[in-house]
PDB file of N, CA and C in Angstrom:
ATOM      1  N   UNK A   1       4.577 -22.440  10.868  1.00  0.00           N
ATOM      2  CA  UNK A   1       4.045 -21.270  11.586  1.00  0.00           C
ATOM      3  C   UNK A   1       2.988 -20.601  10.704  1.00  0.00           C
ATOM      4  N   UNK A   2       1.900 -21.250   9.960  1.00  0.00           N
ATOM      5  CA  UNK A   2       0.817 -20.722   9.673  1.00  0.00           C
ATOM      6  C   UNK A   2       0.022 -20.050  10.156  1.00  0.00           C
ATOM      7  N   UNK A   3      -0.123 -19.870  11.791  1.00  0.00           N
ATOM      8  CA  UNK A   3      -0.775 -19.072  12.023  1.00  0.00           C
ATOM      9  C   UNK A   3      -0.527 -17.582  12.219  1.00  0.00           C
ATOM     10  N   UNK A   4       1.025 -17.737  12.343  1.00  0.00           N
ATOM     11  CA  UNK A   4       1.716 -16.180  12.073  1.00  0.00           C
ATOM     12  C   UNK A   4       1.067 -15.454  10.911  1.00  0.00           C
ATOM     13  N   UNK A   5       1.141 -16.137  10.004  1.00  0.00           N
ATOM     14  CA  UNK A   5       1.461 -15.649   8.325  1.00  0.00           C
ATOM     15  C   UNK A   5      -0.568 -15.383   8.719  1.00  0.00           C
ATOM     16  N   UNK A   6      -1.379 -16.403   8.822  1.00  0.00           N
ATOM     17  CA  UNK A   6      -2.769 -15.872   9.275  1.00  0.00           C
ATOM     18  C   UNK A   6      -3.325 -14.923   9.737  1.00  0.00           C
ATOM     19  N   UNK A   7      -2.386 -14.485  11.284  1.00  0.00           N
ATOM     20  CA  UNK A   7      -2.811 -13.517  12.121  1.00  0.00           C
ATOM     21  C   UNK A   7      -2.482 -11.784  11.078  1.00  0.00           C
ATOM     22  N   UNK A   8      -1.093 -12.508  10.680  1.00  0.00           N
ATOM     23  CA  UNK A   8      -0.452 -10.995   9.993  1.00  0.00           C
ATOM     24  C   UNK A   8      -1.437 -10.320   8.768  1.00  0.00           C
ATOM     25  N   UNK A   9      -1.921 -11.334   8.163  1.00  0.00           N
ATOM     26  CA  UNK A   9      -3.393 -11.027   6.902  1.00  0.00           C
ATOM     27  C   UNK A   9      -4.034 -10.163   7.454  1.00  0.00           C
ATOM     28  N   UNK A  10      -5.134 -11.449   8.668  1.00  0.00           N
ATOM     29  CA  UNK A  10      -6.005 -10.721   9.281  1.00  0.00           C
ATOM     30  C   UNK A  10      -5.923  -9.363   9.305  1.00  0.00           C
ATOM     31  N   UNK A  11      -4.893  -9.237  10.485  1.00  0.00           N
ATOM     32  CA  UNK A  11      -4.670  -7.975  11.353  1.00  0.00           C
ATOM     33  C   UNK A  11      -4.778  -6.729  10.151  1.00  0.00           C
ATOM     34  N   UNK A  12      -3.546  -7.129   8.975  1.00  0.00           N
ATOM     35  CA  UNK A  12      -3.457  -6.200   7.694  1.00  0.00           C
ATOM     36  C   UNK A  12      -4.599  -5.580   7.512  1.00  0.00           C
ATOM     37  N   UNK A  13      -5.918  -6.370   7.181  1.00  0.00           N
ATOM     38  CA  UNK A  13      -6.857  -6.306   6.074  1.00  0.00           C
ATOM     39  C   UNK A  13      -8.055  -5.483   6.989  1.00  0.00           C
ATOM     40  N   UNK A  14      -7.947  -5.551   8.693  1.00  0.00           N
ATOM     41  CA  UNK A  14      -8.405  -5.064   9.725  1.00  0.00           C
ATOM     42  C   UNK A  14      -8.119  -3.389   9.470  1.00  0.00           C
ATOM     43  N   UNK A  15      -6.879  -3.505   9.517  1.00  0.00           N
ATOM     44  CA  UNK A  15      -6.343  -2.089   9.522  1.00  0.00           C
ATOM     45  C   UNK A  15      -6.508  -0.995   8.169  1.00  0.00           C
ATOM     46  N   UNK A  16      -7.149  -1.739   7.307  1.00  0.00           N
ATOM     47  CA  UNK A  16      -7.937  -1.148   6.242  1.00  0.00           C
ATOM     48  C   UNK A  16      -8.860  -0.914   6.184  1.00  0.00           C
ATOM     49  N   UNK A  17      -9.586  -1.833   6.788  1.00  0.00           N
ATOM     50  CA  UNK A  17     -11.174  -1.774   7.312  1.00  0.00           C
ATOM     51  C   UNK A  17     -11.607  -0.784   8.181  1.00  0.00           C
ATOM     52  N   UNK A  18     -10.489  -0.784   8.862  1.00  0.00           N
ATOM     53  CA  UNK A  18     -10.736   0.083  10.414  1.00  0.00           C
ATOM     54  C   UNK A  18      -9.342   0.581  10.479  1.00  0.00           C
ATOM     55  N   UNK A  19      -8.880   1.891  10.309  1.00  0.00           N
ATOM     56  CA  UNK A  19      -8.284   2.792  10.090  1.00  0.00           C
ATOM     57  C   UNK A  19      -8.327   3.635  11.405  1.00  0.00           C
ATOM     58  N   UNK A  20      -7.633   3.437  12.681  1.00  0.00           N
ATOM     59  CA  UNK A  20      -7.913   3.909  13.921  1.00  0.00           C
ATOM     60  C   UNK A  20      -6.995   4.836  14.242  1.00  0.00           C
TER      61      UNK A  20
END
């Protein structure tokens, strides 16, 4: 399930970026 562990980064590193 690599793309779990992928999406969960992403999303993380999003929500730092973009603080909504």
């Amino acid at each position: 399930m690599i793309y779990i562990v992928f999406v969960c980064i992403f999303a993380f590193i999003i929500s730092h970026h973009y603080p909504s």
